[in-house]
Protein backbone atom coordinates (compact mmCIF):
# COMPACT_ATOMS: atom_id res chain seq x y z
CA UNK A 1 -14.53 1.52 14.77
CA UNK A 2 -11.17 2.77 13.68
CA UNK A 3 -8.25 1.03 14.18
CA UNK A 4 -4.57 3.51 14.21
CA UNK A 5 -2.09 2.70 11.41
CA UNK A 6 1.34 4.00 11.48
CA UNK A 7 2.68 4.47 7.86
CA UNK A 8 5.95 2.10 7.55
CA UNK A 9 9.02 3.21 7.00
CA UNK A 10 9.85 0.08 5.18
CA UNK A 11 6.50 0.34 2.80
CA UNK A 12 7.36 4.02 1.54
CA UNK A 13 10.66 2.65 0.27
CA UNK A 14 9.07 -0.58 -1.17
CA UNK A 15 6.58 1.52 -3.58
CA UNK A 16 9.38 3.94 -4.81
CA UNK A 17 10.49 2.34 -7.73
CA UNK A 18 13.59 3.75 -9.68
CA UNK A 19 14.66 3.88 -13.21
CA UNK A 20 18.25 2.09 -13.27
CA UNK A 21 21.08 4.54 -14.50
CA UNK A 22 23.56 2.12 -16.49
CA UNK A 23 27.39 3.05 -15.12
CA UNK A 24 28.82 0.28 -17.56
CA UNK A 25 28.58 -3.45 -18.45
CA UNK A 26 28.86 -4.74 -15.21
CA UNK A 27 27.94 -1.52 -12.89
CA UNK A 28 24.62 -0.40 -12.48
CA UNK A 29 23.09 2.68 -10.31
CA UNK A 30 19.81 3.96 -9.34
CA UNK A 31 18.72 6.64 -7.63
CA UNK A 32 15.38 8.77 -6.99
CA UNK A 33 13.09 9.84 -4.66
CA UNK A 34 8.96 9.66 -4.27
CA UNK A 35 5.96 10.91 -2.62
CA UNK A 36 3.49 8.62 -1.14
CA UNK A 37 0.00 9.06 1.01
CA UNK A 38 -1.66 6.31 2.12
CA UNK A 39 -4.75 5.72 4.24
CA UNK A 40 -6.01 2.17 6.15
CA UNK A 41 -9.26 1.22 7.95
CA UNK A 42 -10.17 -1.74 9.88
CA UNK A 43 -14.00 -2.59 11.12
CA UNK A 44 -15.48 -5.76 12.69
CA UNK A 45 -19.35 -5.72 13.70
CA UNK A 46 -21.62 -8.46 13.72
CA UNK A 47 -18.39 -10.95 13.00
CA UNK A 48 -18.15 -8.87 9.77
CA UNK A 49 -14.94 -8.14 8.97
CA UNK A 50 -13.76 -5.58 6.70
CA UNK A 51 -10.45 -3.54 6.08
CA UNK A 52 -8.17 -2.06 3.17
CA UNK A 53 -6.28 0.87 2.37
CA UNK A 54 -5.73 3.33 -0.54
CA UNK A 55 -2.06 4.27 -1.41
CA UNK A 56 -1.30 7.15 -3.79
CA UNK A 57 2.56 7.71 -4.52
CA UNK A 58 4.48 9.78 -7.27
CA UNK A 59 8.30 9.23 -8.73
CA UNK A 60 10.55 11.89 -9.07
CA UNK A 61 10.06 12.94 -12.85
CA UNK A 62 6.88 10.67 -13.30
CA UNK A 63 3.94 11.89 -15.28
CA UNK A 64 1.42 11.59 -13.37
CA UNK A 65 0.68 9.29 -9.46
CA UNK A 66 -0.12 5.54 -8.98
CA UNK A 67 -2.95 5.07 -6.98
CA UNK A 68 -3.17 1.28 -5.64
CA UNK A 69 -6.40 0.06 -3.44
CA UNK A 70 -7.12 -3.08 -2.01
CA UNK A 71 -9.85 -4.36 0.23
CA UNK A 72 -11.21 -7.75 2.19
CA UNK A 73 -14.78 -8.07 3.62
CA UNK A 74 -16.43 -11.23 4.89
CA UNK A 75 -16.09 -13.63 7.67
CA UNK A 76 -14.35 -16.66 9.15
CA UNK A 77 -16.73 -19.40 9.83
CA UNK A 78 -16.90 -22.78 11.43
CA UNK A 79 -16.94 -25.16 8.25
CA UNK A 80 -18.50 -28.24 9.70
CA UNK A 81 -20.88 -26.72 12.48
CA UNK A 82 -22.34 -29.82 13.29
CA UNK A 83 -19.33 -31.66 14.22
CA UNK A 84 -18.17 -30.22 17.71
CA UNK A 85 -14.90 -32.12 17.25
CA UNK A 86 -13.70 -30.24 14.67
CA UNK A 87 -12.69 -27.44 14.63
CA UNK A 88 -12.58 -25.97 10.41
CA UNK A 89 -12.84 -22.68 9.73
CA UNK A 90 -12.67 -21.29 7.02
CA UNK A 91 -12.79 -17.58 5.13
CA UNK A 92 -15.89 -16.51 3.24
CA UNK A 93 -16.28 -13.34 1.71
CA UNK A 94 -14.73 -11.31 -1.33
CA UNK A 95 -10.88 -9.96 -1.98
CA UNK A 96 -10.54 -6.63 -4.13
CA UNK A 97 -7.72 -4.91 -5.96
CA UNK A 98 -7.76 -2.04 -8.00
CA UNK A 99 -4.80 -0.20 -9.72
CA UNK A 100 -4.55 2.64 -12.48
CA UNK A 101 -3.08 6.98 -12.56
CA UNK A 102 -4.64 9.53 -10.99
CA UNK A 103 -3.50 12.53 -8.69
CA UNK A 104 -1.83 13.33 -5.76
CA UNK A 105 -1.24 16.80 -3.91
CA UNK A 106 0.61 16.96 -0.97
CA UNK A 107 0.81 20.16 1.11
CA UNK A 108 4.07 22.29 2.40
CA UNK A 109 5.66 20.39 5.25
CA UNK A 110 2.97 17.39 4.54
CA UNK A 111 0.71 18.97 6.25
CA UNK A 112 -2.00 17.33 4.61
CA UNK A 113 -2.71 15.26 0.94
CA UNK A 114 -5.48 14.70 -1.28
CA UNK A 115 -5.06 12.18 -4.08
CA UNK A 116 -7.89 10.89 -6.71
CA UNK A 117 -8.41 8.38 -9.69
CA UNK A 118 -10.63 5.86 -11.40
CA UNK A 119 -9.17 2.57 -10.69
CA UNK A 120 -9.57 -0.90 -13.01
CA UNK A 121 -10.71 -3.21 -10.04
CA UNK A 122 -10.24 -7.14 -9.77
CA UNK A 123 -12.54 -8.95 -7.26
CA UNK A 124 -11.98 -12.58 -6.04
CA UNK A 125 -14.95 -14.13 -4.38
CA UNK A 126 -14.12 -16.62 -1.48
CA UNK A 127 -15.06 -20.02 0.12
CA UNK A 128 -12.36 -21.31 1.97
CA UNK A 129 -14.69 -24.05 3.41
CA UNK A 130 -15.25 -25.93 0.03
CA UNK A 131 -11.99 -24.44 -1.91
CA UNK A 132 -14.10 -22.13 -4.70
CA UNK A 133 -12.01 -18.81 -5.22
CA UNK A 134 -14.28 -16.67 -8.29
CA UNK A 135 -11.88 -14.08 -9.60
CA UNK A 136 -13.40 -11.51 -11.88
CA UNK A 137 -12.41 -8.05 -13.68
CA UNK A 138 -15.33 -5.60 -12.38
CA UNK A 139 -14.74 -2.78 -14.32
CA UNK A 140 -13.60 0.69 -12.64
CA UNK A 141 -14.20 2.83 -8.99
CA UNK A 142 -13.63 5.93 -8.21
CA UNK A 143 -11.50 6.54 -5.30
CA UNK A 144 -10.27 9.64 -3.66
CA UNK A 145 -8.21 10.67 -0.34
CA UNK A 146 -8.25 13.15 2.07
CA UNK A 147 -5.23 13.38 4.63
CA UNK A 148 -4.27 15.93 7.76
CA UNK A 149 -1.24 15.43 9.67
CA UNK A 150 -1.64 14.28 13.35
CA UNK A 151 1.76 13.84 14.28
CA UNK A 152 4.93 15.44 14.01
CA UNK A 153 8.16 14.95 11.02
CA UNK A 154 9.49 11.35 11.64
CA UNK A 155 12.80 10.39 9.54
CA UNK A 156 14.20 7.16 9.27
CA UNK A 157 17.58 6.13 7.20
CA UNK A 158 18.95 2.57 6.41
CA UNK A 159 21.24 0.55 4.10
CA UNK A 160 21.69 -2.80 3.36
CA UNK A 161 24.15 -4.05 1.22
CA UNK A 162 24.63 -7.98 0.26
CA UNK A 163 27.78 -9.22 -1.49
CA UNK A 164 29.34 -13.18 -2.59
CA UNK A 165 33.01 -12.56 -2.83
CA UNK A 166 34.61 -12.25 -6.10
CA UNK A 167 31.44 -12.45 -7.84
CA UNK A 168 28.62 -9.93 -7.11
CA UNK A 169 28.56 -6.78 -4.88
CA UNK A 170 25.38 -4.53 -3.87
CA UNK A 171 24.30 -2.15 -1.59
CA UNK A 172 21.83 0.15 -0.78
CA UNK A 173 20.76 3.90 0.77
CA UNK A 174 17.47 5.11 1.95
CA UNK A 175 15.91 8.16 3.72
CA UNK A 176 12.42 8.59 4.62
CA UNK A 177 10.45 11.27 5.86
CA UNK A 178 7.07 11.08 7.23
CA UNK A 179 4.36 12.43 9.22
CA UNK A 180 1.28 10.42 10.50
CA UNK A 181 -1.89 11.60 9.47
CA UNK A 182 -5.50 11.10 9.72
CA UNK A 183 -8.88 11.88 7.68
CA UNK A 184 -11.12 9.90 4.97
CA UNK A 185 -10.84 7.74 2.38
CA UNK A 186 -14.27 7.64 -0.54
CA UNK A 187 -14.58 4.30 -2.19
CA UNK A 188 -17.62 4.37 -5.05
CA UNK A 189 -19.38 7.04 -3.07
CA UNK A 190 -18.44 5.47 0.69
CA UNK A 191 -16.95 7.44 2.81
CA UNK A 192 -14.37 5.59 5.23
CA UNK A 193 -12.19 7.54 8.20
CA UNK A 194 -8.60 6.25 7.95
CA UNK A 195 -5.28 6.84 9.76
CA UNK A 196 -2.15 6.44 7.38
CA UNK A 197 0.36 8.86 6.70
CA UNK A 198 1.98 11.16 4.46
CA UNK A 199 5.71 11.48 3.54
CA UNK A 200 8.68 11.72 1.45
CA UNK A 201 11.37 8.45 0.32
CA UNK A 202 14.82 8.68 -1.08
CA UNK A 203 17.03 5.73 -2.27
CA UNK A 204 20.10 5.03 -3.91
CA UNK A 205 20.90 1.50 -5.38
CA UNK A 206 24.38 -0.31 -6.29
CA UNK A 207 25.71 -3.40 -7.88
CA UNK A 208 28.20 -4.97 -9.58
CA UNK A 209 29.25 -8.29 -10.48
């Protein structure tokens, strides 16, 4: 079962991070721009439940893309079954997070991306119903993506700006462009189909005080 996920505008500009420009002791500015893909999967069979997604993005003079994956299967259960009068329940299953570099090509027009890496993975093994929460450091997985546009060019601009008078002053810029997109995501050999999306983010950050 596959379950449509529309690439956020807001989530593009959260994982474009920018190297601060100093302007002076009590100016700063930052500016840059990123690529991103990213790819998310939902399933539930047999009251399994099991979803993640697999983000690759790239700064603007970085040396090589982040590639970020995290992932939850397991199941919510009824804690005290034999009680009918209360109603527990209660997560049991495993958390997993890997991070590390790896690569990220993204077509003219974003017409489709392909990103790969070896990721350091942590797992955290869960039993809501009598508090244990195992957290360990696995070792590495190999991850890769495989995106084709579904959808059309989608751009979005904001700002936001927050200021306390006579004291500190900062605002904000963004621009994203983005196409939805569609294909497979390969997790340790396991091939998943995903919907995500594919795009382009822009930002420029000021502040005084």
């Amino acid at each position: 079962m596959r379950k449509l996920i529309v690439l956020p505008m807001a989530a593009l500009l959260a994982l474009a991070v920018a190297a601060p420009v100093s302007a002076g002791a009590k100016v700063s500015n930052s500016s840059g721009s990123g690529l991103t893909a990213q790819g998310s999967w939902y399933s539930y069979e047999g009251d399994v439940e099991s979803y993640g997604s697999l983000w690759a993005w790239q700064d603007s003079g970085a040396s090589s893309p982040s590639l970020e994956y995290s992932g939850q299967i397991g199941a919510y259960v009824d804690c005290t079954p034999a009680d009918d009068t209360d109603d527990s329940y209660g997560f049991q299953g495993q958390y997993i997070y890997g991070y590390g570099e790896g690569t990220l090509a993204i077509g003219r027009g974003s017409d489709d991306a392909r990103a790969s890496g070896t990721l350091e993975t942590f797992t955290t093994l869960v039993d809501d119903c009598v508090g244990e929460y195992a957290e360990s450091v696995d070792g590495s997985v190999s991850v890769s993506l495989d995106l084709v546009a579904t959808g059309p060019k989608m751009m979005d601009r904001g700002t936001w700006s927050f200021k306390i008078p006579s004291e500190f002053n900062s605002h904000s810029s963004y621009t994203t462009t983005s196409r939805a997109a569609a294909g497979t995501a390969t997790i340790d050999g396991s091939e998943i189909a995903v919907d995500g999306g594919i795009g382009k983010v822009s930002w420029r950050d000021h502040g005084n005080d």
